[in-house]
Structure formats: structure tokens, C-alpha cells
C-alpha atoms as a PDB file:
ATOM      1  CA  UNK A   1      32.130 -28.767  73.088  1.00  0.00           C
ATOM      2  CA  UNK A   2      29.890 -26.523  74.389  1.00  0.00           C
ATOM      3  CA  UNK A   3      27.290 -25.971  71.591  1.00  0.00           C
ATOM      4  CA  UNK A   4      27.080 -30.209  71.155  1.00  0.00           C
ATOM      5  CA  UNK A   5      26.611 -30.426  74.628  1.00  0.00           C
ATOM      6  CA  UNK A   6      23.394 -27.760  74.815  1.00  0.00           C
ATOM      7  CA  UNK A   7      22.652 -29.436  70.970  1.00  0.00           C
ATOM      8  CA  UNK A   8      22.726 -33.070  73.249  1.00  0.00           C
ATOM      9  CA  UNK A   9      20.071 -31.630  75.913  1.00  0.00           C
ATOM     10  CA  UNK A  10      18.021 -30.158  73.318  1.00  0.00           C
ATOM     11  CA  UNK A  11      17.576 -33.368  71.936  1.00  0.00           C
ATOM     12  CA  UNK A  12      17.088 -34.557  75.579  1.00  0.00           C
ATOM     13  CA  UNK A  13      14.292 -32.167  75.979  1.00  0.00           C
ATOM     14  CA  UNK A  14      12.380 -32.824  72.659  1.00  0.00           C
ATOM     15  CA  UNK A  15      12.492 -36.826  73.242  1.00  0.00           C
ATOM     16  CA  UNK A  16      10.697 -36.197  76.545  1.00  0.00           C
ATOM     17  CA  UNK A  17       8.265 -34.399  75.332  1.00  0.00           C
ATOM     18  CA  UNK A  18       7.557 -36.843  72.389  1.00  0.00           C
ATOM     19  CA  UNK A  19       7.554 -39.616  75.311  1.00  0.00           C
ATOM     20  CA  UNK A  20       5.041 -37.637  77.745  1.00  0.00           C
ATOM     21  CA  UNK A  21       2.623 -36.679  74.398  1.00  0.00           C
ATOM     22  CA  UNK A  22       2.929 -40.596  73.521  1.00  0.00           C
ATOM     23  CA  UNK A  23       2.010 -41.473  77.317  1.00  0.00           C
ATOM     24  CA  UNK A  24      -1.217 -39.129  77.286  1.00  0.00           C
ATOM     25  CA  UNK A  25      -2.256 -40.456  74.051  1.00  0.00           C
ATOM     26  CA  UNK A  26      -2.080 -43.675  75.353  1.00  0.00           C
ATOM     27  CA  UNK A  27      -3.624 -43.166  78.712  1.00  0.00           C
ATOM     28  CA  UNK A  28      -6.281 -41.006  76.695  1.00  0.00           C
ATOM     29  CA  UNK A  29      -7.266 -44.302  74.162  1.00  0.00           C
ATOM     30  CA  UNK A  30      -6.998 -46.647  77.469  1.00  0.00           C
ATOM     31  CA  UNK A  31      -9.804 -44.561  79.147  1.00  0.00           C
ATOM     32  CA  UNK A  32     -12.097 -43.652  76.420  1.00  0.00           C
ATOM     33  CA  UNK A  33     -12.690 -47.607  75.546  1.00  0.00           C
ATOM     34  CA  UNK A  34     -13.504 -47.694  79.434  1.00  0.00           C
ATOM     35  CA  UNK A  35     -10.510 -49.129  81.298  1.00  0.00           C
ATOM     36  CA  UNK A  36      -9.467 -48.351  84.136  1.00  0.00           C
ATOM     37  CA  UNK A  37      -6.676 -45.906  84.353  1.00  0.00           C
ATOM     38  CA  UNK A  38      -2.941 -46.271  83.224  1.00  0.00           C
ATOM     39  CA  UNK A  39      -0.793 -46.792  86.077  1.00  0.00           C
ATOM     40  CA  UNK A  40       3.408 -46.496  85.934  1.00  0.00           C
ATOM     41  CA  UNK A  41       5.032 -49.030  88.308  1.00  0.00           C
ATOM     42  CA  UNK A  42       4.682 -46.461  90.879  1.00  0.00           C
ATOM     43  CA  UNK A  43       0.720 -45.992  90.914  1.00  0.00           C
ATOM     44  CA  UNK A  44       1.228 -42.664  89.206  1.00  0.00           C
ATOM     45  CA  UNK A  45      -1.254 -42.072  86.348  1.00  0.00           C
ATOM     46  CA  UNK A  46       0.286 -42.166  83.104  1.00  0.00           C
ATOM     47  CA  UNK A  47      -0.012 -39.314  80.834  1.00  0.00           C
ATOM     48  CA  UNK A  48       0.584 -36.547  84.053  1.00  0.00           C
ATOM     49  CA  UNK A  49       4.718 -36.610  82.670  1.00  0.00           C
ATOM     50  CA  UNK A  50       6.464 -34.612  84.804  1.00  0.00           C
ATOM     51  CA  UNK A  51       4.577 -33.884  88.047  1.00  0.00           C
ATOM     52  CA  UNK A  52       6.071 -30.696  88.688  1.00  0.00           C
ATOM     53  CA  UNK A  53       9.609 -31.155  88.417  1.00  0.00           C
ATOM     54  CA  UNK A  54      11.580 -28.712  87.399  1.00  0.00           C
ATOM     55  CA  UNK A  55      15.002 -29.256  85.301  1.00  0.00           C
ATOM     56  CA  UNK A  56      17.132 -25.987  85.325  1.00  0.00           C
ATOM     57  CA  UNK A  57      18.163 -24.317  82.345  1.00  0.00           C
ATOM     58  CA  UNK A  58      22.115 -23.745  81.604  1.00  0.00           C
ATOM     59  CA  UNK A  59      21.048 -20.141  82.901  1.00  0.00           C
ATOM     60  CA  UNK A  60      20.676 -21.409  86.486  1.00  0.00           C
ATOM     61  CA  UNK A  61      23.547 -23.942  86.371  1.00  0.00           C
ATOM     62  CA  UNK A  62      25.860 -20.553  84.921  1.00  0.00           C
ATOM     63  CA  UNK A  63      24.188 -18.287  88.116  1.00  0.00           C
ATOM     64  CA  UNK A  64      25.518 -20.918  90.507  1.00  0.00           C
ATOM     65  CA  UNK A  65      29.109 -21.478  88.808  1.00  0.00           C
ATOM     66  CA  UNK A  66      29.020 -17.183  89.130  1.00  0.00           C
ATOM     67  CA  UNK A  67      28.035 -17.821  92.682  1.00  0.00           C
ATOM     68  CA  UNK A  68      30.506 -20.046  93.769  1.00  0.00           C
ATOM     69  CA  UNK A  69      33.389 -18.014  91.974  1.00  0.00           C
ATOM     70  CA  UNK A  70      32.251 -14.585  94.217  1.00  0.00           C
ATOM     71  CA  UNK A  71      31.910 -16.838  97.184  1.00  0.00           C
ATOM     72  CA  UNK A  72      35.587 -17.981  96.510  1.00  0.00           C
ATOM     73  CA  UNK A  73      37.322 -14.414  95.275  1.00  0.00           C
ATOM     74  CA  UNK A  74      35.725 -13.190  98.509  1.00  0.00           C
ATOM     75  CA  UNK A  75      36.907 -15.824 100.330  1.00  0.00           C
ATOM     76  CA  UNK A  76      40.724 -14.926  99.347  1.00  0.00           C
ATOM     77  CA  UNK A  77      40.291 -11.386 100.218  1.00  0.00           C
ATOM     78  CA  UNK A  78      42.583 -10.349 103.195  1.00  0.00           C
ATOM     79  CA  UNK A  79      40.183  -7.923 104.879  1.00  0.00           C
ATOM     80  CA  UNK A  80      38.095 -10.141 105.867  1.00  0.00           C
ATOM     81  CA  UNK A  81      36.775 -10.700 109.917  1.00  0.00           C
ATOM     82  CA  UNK A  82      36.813 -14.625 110.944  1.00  0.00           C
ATOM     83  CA  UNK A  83      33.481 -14.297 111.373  1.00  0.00           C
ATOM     84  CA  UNK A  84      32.984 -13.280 107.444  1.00  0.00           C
ATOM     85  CA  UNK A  85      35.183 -15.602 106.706  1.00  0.00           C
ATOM     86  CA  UNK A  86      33.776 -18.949 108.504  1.00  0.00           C
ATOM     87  CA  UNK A  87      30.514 -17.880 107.372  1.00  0.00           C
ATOM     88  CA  UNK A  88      31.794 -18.040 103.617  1.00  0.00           C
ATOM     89  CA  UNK A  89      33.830 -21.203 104.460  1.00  0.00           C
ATOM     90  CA  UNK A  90      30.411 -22.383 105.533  1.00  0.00           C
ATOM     91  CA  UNK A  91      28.426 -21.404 102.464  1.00  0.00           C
ATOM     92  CA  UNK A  92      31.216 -23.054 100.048  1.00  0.00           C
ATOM     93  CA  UNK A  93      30.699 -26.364 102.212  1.00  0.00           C
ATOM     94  CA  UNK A  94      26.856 -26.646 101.344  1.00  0.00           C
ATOM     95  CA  UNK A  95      27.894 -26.566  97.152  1.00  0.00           C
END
């Protein structure tokens, strides 16, 4: 299940980039016969896919599960002060 679901957000990945090349190209042929800029319904120029936003990779989605597992173990550890121990109760409640 795993590999088809990485296989599925490959795909994912690959028909954005075809989409944002496609945009550019077309935003490219719409300015050099002298129109104005392409526009999205939002007033952003077309071809600029992305603007900065960053998708994680299964890397960073695997660092948090690790995360949240260490927050948890140390969570059920006995020797822990109540302060320790509300601050991890506290860091749990933000994921």
C-alpha cells in the first residue's frame, strides 16, 4: 500500500509540473502577441505556479510521526516531574 501510495503522489507531482509548464507557455504566447497579462481568478499572474509553497516530502511527514512517538514514549515514562510532563502534554496538544 505503501509503494502505490508514494507511486500515486509521484504522479501527483509530475501532473503539476506538466500543468505549471502548460500555464507559462501559455502566459508566454499571451504576452509576446502583446496582451495584457494572464490573470488566475485571483489576480495572480499565470505561469508563476507555485508561489513559494512548499509540499513536504514523505521524509518530513516520517520526522514528525518519529516526533510524536518520542513525545509519547516520554510521556509514559514514570520519572518524569509534572512540570516535564505538562509541558509534553502541551506539545502533543499542538499535533
Amino acid at each position: 500500500a505503501r509503494d502505490s501510495m508514494e507511486e500515486a503522489i509521484a504522479n501527483m507531482r509530475e501532473g503539476a509540473q506538466a500543468l505549471a509548464k502548460a500555464d507559462r507557455a501559455r502566459a508566454q504566447a499571451a504576452q509576446g502577441r502583446g496582451g495584457q497579462p494572464l490573470r488566475d481568478p485571483l489576480g495572480r499572474p499565470v505561469g508563476e505556479a507555485g508561489g513559494g509553497v512548499n509540499v513536504p516530502e514523505i521524509s518530513d511527514a516520517q520526522r514528525a510521526r518519529e516526533l510524536l512517538e518520542e513525545l509519547r514514549r516520554r510521556l509514559s515514562e514514570g520519572e518524569r516531574t509534572d512540570d516535564e510532563i505538562k509541558y509534553l502534554e502541551r506539545l502533543l496538544e499542538r499535533f
